[in-house]
Protein backbone atom coordinates (compact mmCIF):
# COMPACT_ATOMS: atom_id res chain seq x y z
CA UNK A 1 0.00 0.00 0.00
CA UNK A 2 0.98 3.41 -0.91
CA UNK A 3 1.22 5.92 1.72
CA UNK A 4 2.69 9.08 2.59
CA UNK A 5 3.31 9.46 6.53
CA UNK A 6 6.37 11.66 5.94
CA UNK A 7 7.37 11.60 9.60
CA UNK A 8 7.08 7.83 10.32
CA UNK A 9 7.50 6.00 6.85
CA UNK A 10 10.86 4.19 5.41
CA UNK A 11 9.24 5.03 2.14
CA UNK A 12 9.36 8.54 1.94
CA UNK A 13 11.85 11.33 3.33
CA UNK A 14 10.52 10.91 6.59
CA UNK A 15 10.70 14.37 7.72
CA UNK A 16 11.54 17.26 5.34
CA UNK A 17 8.07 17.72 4.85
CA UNK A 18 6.83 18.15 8.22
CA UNK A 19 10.29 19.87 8.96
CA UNK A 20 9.55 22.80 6.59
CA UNK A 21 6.26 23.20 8.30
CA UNK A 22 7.44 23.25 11.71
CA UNK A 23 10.21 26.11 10.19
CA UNK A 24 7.10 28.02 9.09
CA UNK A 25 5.16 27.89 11.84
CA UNK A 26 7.83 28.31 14.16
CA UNK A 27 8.44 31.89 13.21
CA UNK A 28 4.42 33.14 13.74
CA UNK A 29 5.45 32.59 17.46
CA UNK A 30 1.63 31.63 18.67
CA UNK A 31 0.42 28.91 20.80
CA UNK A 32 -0.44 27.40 18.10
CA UNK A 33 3.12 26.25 17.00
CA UNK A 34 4.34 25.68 20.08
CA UNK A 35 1.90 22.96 20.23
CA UNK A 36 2.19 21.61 16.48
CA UNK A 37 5.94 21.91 17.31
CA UNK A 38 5.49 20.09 20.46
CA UNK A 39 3.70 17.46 18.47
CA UNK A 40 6.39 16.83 16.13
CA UNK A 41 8.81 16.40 19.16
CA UNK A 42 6.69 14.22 20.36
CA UNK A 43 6.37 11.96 17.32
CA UNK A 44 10.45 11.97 17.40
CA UNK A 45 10.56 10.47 20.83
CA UNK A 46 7.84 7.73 19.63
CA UNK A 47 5.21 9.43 21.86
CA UNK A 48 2.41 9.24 19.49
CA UNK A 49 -0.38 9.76 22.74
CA UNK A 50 1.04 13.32 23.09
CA UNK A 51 1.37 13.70 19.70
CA UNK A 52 -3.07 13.14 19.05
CA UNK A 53 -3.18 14.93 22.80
CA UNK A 54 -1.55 18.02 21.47
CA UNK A 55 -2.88 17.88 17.37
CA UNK A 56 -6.20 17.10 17.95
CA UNK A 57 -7.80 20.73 19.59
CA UNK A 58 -5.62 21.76 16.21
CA UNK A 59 -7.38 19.65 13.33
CA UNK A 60 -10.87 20.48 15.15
CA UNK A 61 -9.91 24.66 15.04
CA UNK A 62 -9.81 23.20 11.04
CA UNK A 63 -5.93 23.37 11.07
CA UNK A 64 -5.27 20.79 7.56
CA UNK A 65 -1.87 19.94 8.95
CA UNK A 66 -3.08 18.85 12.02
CA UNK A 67 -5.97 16.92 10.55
CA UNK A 68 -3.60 14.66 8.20
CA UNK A 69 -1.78 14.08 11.02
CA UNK A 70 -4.07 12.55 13.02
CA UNK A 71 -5.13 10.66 10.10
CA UNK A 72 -1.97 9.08 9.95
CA UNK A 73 -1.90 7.83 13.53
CA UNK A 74 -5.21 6.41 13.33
CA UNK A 75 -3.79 4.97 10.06
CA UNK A 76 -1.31 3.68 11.79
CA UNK A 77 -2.63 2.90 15.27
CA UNK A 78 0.23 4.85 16.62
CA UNK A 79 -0.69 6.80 19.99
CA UNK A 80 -4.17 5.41 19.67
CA UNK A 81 -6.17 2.39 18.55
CA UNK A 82 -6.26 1.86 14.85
CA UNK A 83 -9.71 3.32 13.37
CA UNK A 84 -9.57 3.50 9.43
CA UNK A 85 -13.02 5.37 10.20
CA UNK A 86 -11.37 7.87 12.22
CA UNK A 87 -8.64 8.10 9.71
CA UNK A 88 -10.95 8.52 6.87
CA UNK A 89 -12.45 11.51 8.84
CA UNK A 90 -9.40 13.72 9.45
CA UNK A 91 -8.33 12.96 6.16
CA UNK A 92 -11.39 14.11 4.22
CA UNK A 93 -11.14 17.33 6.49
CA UNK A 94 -7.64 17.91 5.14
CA UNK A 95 -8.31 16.79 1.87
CA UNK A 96 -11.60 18.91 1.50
CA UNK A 97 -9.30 21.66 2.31
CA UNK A 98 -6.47 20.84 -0.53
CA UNK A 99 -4.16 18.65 1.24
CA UNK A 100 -2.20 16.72 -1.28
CA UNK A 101 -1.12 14.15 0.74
CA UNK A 102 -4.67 13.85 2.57
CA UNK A 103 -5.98 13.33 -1.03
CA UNK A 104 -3.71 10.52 -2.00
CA UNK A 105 -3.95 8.76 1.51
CA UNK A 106 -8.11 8.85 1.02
CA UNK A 107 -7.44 7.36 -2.65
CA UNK A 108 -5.04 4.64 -0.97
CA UNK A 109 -7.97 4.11 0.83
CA UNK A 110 -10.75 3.65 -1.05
CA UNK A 111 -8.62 1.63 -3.75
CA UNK A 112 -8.11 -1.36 -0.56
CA UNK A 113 -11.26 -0.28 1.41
CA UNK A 114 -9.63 0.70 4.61
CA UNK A 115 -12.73 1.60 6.85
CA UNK A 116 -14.47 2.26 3.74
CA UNK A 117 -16.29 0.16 1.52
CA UNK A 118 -13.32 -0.76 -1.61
CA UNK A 119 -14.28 1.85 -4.22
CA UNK A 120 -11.84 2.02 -7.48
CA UNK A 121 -14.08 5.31 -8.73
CA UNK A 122 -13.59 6.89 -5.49
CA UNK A 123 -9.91 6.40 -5.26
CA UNK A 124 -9.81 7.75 -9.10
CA UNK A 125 -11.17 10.98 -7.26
CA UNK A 126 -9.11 11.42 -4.85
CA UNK A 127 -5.60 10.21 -6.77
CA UNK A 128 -6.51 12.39 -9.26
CA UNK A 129 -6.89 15.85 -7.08
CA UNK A 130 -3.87 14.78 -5.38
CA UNK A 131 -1.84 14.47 -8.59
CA UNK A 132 -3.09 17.10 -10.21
CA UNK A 133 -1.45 19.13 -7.08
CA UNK A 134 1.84 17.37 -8.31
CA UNK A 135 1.55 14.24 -5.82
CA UNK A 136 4.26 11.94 -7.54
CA UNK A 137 2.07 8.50 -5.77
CA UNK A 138 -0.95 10.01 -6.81
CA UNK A 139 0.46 10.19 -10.48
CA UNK A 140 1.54 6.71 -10.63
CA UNK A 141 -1.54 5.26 -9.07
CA UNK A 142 -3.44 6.96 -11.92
CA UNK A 143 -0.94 5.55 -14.38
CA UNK A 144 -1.97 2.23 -12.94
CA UNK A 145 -5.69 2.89 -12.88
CA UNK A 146 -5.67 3.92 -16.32
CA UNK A 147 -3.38 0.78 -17.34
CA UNK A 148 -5.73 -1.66 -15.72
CA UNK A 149 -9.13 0.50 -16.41
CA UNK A 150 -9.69 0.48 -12.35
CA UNK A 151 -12.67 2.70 -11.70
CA UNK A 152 -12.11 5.07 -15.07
CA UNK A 153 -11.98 3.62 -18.92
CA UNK A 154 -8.51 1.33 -19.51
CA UNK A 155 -6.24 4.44 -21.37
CA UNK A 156 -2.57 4.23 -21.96
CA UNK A 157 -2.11 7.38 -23.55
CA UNK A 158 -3.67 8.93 -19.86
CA UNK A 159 -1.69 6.20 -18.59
CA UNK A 160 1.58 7.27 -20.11
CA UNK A 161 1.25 11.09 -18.95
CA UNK A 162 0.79 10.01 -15.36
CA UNK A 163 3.33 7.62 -15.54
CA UNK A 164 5.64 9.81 -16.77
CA UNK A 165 4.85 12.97 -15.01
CA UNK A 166 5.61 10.60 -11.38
CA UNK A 167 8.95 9.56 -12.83
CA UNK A 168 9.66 12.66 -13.64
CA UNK A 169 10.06 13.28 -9.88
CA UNK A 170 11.94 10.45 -9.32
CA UNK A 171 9.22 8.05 -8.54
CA UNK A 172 10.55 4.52 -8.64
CA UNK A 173 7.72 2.71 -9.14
CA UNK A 174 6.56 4.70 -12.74
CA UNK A 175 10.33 4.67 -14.36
């Protein structure tokens, strides 16, 4: 399964992303970062409990960040249970707001039918806004979907632009 928990995945560059946003919300000095920053600490030292303790009055002030977040530990069950439900919830919220990597988690989703029931049309949905944001997964799971005609019309011209545009980023799994 394709995912993209920057801070806790092998996969991915486990923390630039969430690095650059602490760097940016470090310098608006309000409560607010102290706590997201606090969170990431947290998530360093493999305290994931803090980590939803300090996020989640964050995602439900509608802070995206702090939504996909706690997506990804109820993804994961890290700090709490696992709860694809739950997941599914903060990521829509961050995805609804234009979170990339939201968007491509919720088509991960959907594609396997995590907490959801499996829904190849859905996932198209979702992959798609993500890649169209320049999501390199997103792009190759659409190359895929249009190679195998999974919830949109078998295409390998779409295919081939998807495909391409992902390995153009680097992404292993499209070259």
């Amino acid at each position: 399964m394709r995912t993209t928990w920057k801070p806790l995945s092998n996969e991915t560059k486990p923390l630039t992303f969430l690095l650059v946003l602490t760097f940016l919300f470090l310098f608006c000095g309000s409560v607010f970062a102290d706590d997201f920053k606090d969170g990431l600490d947290a998530i360093n030292r493999g305290d994931y409990k803090t980590a939803h303790e300090l996020w989640l009055p964050l995602a439900e002030q509608g802070d995206a960040v702090a939504q996909f977040n706690l997506g990804l530990l109820y993804d994961e069950g890290l700090g709490v249970e696992r709860d694809y439900k739950e997941a599914v919830k903060w990521y829509r919220l961050a995805a609804e707001q234009g979170d990339y990597d939201a968007q491509n988690n919720l088509g991960v989703i959907y594609e396997y039918g995590h907490g959801v029931s499996q829904d190849d049309k859905e996932a198209f949905k979702w992959y798609r806004l993500a890649a169209e944001q320049g999501d390199a997964d997103a792009q190759c799971s659409l190359g895929l979907m249009h190679v195998e005609g999974q919830g949109v019309q078998q295409d390998y011209k779409e295919a081939f632009k998807w495909y391409r545009l992902s390995a153009e980023q680097g992404d292993a799994d499209a070259q």
